[in-house]
Structures are given as structure tokens and as C-alpha cells.
C-alpha atoms as a PDB file:
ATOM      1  CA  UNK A   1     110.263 105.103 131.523  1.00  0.00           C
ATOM      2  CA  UNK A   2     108.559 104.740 128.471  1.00  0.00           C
ATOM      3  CA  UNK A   3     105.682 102.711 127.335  1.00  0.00           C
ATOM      4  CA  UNK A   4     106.649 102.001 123.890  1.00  0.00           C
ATOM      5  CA  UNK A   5     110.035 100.909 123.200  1.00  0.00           C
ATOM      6  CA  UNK A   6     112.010 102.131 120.224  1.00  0.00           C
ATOM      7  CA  UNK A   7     111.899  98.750 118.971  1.00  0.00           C
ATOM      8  CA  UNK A   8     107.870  98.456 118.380  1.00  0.00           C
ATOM      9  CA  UNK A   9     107.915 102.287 117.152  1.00  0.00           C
ATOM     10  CA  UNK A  10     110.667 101.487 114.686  1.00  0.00           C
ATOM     11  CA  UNK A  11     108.611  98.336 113.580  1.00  0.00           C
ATOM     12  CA  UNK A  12     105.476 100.873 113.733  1.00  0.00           C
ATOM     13  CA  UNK A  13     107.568 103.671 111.500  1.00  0.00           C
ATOM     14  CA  UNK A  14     108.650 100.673 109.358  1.00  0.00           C
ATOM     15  CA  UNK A  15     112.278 101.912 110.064  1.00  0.00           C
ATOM     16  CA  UNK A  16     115.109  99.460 110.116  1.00  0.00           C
ATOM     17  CA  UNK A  17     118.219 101.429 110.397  1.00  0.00           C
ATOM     18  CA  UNK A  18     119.670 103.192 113.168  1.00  0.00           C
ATOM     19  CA  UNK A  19     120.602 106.527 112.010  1.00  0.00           C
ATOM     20  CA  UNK A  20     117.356 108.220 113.666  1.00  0.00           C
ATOM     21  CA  UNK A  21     117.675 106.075 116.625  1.00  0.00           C
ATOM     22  CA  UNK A  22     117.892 108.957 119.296  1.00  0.00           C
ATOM     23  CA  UNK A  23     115.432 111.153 117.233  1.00  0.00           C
ATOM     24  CA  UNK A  24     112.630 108.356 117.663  1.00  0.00           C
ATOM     25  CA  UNK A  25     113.544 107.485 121.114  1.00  0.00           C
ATOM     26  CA  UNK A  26     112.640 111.501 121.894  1.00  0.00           C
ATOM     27  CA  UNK A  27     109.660 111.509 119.859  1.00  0.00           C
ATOM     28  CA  UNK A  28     108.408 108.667 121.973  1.00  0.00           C
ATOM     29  CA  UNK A  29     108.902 110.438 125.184  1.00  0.00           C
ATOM     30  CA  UNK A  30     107.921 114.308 124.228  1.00  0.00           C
ATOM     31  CA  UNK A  31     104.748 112.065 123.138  1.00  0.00           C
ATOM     32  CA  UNK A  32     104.353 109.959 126.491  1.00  0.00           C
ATOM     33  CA  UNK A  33     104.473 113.422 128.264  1.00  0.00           C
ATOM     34  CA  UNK A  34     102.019 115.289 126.194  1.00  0.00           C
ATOM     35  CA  UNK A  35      99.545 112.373 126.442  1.00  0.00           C
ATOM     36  CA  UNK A  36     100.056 112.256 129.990  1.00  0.00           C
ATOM     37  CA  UNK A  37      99.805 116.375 130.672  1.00  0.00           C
ATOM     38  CA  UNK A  38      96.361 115.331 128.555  1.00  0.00           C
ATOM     39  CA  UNK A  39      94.794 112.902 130.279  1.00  0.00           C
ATOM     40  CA  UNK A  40      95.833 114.264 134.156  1.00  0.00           C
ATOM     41  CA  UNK A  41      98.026 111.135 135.378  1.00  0.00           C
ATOM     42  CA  UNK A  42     101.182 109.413 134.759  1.00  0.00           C
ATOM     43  CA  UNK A  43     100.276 106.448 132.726  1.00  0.00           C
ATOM     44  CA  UNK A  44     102.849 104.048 134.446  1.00  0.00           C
ATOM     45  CA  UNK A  45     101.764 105.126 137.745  1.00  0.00           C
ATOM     46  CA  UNK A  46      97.622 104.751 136.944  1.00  0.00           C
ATOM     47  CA  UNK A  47      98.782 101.454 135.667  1.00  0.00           C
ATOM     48  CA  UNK A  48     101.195  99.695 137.615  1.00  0.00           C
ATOM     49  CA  UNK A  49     100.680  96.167 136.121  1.00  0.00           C
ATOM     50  CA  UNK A  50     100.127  96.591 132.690  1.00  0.00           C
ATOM     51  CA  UNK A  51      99.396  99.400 130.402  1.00  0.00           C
ATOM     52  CA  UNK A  52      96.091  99.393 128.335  1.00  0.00           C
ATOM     53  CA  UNK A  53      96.605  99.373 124.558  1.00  0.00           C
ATOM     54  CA  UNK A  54      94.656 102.206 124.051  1.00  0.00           C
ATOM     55  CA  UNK A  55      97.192 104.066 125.597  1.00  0.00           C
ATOM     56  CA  UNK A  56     100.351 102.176 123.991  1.00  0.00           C
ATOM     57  CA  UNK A  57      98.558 103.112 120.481  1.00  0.00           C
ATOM     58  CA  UNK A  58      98.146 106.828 121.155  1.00  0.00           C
ATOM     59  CA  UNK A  59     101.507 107.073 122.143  1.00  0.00           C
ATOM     60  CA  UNK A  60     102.423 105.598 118.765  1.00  0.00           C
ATOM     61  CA  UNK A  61     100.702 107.516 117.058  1.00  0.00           C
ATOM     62  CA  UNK A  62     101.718 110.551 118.365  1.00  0.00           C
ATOM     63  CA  UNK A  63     105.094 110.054 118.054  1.00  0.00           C
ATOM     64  CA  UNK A  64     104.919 108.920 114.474  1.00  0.00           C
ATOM     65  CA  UNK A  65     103.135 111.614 113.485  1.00  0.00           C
ATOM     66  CA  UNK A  66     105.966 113.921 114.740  1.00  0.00           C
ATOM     67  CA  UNK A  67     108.325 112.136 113.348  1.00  0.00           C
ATOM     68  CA  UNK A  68     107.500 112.013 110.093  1.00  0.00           C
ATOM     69  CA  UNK A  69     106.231 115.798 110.308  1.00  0.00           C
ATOM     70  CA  UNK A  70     108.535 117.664 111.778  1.00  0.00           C
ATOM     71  CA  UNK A  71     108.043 120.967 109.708  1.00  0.00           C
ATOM     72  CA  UNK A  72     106.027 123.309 112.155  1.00  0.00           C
ATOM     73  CA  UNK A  73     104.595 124.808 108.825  1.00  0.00           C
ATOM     74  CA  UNK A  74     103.193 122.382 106.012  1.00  0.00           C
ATOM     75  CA  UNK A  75     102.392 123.531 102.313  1.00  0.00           C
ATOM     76  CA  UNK A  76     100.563 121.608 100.012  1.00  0.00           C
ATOM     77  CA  UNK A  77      98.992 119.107 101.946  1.00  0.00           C
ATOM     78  CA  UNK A  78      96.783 118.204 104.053  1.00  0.00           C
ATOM     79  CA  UNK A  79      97.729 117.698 107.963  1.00  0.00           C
ATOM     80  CA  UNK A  80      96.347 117.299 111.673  1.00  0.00           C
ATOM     81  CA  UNK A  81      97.230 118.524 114.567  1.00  0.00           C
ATOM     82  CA  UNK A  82      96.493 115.866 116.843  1.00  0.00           C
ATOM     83  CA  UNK A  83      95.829 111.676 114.876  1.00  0.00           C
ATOM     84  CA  UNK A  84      92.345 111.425 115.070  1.00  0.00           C
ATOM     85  CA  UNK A  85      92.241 108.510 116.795  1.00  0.00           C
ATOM     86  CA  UNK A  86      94.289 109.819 119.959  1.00  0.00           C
ATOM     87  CA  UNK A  87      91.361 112.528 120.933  1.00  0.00           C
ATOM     88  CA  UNK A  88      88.927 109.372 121.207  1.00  0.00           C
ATOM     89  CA  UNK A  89      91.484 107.446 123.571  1.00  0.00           C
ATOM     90  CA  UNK A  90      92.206 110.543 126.003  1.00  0.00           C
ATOM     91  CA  UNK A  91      88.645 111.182 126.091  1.00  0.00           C
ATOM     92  CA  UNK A  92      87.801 107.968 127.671  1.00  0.00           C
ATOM     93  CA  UNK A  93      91.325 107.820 130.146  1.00  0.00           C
ATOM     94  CA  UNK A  94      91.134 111.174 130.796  1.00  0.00           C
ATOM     95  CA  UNK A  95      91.213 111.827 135.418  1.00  0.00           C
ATOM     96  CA  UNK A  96      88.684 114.396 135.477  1.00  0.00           C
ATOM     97  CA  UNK A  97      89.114 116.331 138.541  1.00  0.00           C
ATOM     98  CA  UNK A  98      87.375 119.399 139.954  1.00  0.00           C
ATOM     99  CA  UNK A  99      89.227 120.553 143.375  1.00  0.00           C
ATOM    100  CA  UNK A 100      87.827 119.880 146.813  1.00  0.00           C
ATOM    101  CA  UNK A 101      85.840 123.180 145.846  1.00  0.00           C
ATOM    102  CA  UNK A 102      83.318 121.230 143.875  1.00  0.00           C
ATOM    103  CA  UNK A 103      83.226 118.201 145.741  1.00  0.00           C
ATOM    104  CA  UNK A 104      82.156 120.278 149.482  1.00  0.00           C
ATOM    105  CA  UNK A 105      79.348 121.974 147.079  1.00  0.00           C
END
């Protein structure tokens, strides 16, 4: 399940009609899972109870920024990769884990 409804990311995109309804709603979950393939955990599973807003807001931001570029090839201006802001957040969540290798050494 997702943890950002299409709700908040339609008040986040400042859309309020429903003609890109299912487009959003799959932005919001290719961006849950490449957060989560980021950081090493499923976010709903780390966090049970409630999720941190850290992680709500890099979720948003992914997702906006792939809706509103979905071109794989820009011209003319300037664009990111990744929002700068999302880097920050995974580098702080992120599980770092070595293997059992590293932890008998």
C-alpha cells in the first residue's frame, strides 16, 4: 500500500481533475518502490505505526517530478535526475548492511 494517497499528491501537483487519476496513482507507487529499492527496506514494514515525513516528502517528490517530466530526453532546460532534496532523506534512512561476512571479521 502506498504512503501517499492520490489525494495529498493531487493537492501536492495542484491537480483538481480526474483525467490523470490512474497516471498519478502509478507515479506514486513506481516512486514508493524506487525509494524503497534505495534505502534497503520496505517503508511500511520499518514503520509499522506511522511513517516519518521525511519519507512521505520524498515520495512526493519523486513522483511529481515524474509526472510532470515524463520525456526521457529534455531540450532546452534545465533538469535533475533525482529532487535534490530526496538524496539528503535516503541518506539518513538508508539500512546499511554488510553480510554476516563483515560482521564475523
Amino acid at each position: 500500500m502506498a504512503i501517499v494517497t492520490l489525494e495529498q499528491m493531487k493537492a501536492e501537483l495542484g491537480v483538481t481533475i480526474a483525467d490523470d487519476d490512474a497516471l498519478i496513482t502509478a507515479k506514486i507507487d513506481e516512486a514508493q518502490a524506487h525509494l524503497e529499492a534505495l534505502l534497503g527496506y520496505e517503508i511500511e514494514t520499518e514503520f509499522p505505526d506511522a511513517v516519518p515525513g521525511d519519507l512521505v516528502a520524498a515520495v512526493k517528490q519523486l513522483a511529481a517530478g515524474w509526472y510532470e517530466n515524463r520525456e526521457s530526453t529534455i531540450v532546452g532546460v534545465s533538469a535533475m535526475e533525482t529532487p535534490h532534496g530526496v538524496w539528503e532523506i535516503v541518506r539518513n534512512r538508508r539500512n546499511y548492511s554488510y553480510g554476516a561476512a563483515y560482521a564475523e571479521g
